[in-house]
Every structure is written in structure tokens, then in C-alpha cells.
N, C-alpha and C. Protein backbone atom coordinates (compact mmCIF):
# COMPACT_ATOMS: atom_id res chain seq x y z
N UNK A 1 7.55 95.69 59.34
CA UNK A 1 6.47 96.16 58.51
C UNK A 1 6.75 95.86 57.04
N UNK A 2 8.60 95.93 56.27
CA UNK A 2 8.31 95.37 55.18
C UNK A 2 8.13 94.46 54.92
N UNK A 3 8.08 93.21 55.94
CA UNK A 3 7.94 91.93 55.82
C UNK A 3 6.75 91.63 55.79
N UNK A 4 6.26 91.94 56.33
CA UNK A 4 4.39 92.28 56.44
C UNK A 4 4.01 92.54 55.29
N UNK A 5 4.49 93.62 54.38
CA UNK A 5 3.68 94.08 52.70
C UNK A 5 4.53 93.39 52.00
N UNK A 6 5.37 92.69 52.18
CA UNK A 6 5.99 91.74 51.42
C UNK A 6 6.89 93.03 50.22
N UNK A 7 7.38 93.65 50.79
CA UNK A 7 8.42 94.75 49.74
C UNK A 7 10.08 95.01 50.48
N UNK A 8 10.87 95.59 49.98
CA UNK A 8 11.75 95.51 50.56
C UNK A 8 11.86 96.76 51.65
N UNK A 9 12.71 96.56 51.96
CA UNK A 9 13.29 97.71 53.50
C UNK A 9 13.71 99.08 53.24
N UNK A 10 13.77 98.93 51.96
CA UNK A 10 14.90 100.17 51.00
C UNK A 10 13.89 100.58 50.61
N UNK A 11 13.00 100.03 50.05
CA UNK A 11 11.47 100.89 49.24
C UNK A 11 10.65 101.26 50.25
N UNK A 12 10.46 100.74 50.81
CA UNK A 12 9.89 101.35 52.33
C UNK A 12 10.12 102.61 52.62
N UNK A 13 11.42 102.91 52.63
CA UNK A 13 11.93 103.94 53.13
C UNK A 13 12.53 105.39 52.08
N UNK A 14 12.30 105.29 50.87
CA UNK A 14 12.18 105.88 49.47
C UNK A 14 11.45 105.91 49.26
N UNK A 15 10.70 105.84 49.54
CA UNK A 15 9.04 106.26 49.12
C UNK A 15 8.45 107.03 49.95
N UNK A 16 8.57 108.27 49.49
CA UNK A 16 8.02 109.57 50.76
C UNK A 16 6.06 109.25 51.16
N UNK A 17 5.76 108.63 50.19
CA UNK A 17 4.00 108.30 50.85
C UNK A 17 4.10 106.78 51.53
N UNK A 18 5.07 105.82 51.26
CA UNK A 18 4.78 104.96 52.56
C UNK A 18 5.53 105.04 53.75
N UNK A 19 6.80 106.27 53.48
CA UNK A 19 7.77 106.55 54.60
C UNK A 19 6.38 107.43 55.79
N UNK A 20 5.56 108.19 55.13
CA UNK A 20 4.34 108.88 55.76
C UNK A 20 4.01 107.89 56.39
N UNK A 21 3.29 107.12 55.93
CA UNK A 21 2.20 106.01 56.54
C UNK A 21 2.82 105.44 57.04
N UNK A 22 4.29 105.06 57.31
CA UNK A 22 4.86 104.05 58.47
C UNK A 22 4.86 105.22 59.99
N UNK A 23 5.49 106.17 59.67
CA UNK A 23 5.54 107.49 60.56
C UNK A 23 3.79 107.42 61.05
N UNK A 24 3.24 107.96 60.92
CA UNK A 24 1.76 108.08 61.00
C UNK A 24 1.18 106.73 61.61
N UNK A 25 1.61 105.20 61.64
CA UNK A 25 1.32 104.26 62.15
C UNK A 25 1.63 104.30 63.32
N UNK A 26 3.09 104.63 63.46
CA UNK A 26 3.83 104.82 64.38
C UNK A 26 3.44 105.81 65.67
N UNK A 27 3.53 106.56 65.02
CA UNK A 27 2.96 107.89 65.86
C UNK A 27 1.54 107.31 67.03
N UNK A 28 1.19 106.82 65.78
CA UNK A 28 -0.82 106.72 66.34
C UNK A 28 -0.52 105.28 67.69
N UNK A 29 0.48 104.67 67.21
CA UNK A 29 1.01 103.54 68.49
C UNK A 29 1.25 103.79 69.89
N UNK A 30 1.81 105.03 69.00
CA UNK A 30 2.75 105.93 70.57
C UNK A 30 1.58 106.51 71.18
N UNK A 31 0.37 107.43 70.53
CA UNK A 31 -0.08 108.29 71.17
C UNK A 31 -1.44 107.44 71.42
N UNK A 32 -1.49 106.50 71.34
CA UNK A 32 -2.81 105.73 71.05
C UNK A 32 -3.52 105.26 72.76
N UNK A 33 -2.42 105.56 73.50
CA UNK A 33 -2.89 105.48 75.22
C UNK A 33 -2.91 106.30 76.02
N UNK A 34 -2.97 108.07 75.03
CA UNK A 34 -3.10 109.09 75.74
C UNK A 34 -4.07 109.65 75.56
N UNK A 35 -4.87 111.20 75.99
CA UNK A 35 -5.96 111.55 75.62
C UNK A 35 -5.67 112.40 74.42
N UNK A 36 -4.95 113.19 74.28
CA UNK A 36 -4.50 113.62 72.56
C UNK A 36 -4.15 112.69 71.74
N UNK A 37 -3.99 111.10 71.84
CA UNK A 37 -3.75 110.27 70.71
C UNK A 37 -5.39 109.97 70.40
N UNK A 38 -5.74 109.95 72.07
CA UNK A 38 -7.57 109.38 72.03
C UNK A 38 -7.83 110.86 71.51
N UNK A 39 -7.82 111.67 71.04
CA UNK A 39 -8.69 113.10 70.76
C UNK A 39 -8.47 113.36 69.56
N UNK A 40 -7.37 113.07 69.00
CA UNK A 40 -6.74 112.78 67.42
C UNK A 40 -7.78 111.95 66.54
N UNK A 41 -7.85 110.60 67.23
CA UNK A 41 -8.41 109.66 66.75
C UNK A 41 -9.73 110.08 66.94
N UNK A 42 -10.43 110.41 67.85
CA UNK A 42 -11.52 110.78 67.40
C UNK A 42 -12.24 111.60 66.15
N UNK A 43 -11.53 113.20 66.51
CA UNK A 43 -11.47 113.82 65.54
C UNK A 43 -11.25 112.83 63.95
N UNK A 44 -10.22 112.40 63.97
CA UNK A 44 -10.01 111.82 62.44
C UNK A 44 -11.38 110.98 62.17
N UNK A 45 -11.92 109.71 63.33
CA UNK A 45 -13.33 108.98 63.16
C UNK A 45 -14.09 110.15 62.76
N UNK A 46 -14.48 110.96 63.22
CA UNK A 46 -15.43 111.85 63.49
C UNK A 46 -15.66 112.55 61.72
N UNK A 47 -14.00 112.89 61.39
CA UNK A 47 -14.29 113.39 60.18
C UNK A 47 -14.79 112.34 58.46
N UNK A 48 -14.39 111.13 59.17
CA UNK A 48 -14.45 110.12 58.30
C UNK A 48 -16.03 109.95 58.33
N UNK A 49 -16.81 109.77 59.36
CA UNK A 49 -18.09 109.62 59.58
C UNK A 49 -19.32 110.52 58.18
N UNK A 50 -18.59 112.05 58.71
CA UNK A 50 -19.29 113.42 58.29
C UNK A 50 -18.92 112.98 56.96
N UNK A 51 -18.09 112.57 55.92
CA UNK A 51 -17.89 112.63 54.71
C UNK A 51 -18.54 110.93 54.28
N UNK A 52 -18.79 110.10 54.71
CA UNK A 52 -19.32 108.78 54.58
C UNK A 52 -20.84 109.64 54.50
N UNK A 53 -21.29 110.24 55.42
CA UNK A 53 -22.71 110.80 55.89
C UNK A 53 -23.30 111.54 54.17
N UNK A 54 -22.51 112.82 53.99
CA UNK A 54 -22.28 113.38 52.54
C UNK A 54 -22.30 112.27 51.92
N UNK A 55 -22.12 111.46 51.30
CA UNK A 55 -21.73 110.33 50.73
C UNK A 55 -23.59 110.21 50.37
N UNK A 56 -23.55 109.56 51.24
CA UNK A 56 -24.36 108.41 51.63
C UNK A 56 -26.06 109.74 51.07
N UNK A 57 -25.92 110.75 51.99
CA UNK A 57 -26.82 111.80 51.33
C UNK A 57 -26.92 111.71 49.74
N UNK A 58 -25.71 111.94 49.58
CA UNK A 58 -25.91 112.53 47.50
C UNK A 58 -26.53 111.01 46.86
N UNK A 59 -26.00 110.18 47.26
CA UNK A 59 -26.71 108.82 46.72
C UNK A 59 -28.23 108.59 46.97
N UNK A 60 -28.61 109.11 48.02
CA UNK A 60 -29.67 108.77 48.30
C UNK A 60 -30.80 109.80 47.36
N UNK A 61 -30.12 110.96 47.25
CA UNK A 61 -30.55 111.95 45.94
C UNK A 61 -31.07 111.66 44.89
N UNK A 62 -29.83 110.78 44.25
CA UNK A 62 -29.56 110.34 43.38
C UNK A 62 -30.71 109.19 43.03
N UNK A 63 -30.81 108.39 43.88
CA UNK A 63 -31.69 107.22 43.92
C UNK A 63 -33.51 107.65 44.05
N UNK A 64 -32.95 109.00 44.82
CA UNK A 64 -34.71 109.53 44.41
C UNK A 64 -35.17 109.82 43.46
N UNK A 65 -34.19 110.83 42.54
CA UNK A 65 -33.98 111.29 41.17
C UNK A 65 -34.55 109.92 40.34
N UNK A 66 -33.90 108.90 40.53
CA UNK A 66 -34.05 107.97 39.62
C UNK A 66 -35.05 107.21 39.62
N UNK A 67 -35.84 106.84 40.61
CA UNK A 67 -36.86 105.96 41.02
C UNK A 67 -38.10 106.87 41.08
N UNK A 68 -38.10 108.31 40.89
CA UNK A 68 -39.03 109.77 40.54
C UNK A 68 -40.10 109.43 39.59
N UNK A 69 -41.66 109.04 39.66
CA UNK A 69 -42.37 108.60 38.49
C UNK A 69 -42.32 110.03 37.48
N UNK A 70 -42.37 110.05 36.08
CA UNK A 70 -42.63 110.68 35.47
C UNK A 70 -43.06 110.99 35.09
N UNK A 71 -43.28 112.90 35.68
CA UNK A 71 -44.72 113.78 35.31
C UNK A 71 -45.62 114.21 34.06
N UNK A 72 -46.88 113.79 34.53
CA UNK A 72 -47.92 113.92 33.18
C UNK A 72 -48.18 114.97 32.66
């Protein structure tokens, strides 16, 4: 994997947020052919969806707000 991001082996592993994300890759490898790796992953899609959704709502707000003719 450090060969892959092109960094060394030592920083990889000193660095408590990519030491996470290698762990967390890892993990999701292992559990990724069971039904709690499949129920994990859903959940996580699921929550990514609902906050894209929010997202996507307030903009669309926003775009009404703005495109709103203005009252006489």
C-alpha cells in the first residue's frame, strides 16, 4: 500500500489517520464476504446517500431562492 501512494513504509505507519485508513481498508477486506461486513457496508452506503440527499435538498433551496422573480 506504500508503494501504491508512493510514500514511505515508516510514514504510513506514524501517521495515526493513515495508520486508520490502512486498518479500516483492511478490516472492510476481511469482512467484505460476510453478512456484517455486507451490513456495515450498507449501513455506511446508506448513510452516505441520506447526507448527499441533504446536500442536494439545501441546493436545490438555494437555487429556488435565487431564480425567485421579484415581488411587485
Amino acid at each position: 500500500m506504500a508503494e501504491h501512494a508512493q510514500i514511505s513504509r515508516a510514514k504510513l505507519y506514524r501517521d495515526h489517520q493513515l495508520r486508520a485508513t490502512v486498518n479500516e481498508h483492511r478490516t472492510r477486506q476481511t469482512d467484505a464476504r460476510t453478512l456484517t461486513g455486507l451490513a456495515t457496508e450498507v449501513a455506511h452506503l446508506r448513510t452516505a446517500v441520506e447526507a448527499l440527499a441533504a446536500g442536494v435538498e439545501r441546493h436545490e433551496e438555494q437555487i429556488r431562492k435565487l431564480t425567485k422573480p421579484p415581488r411587485r
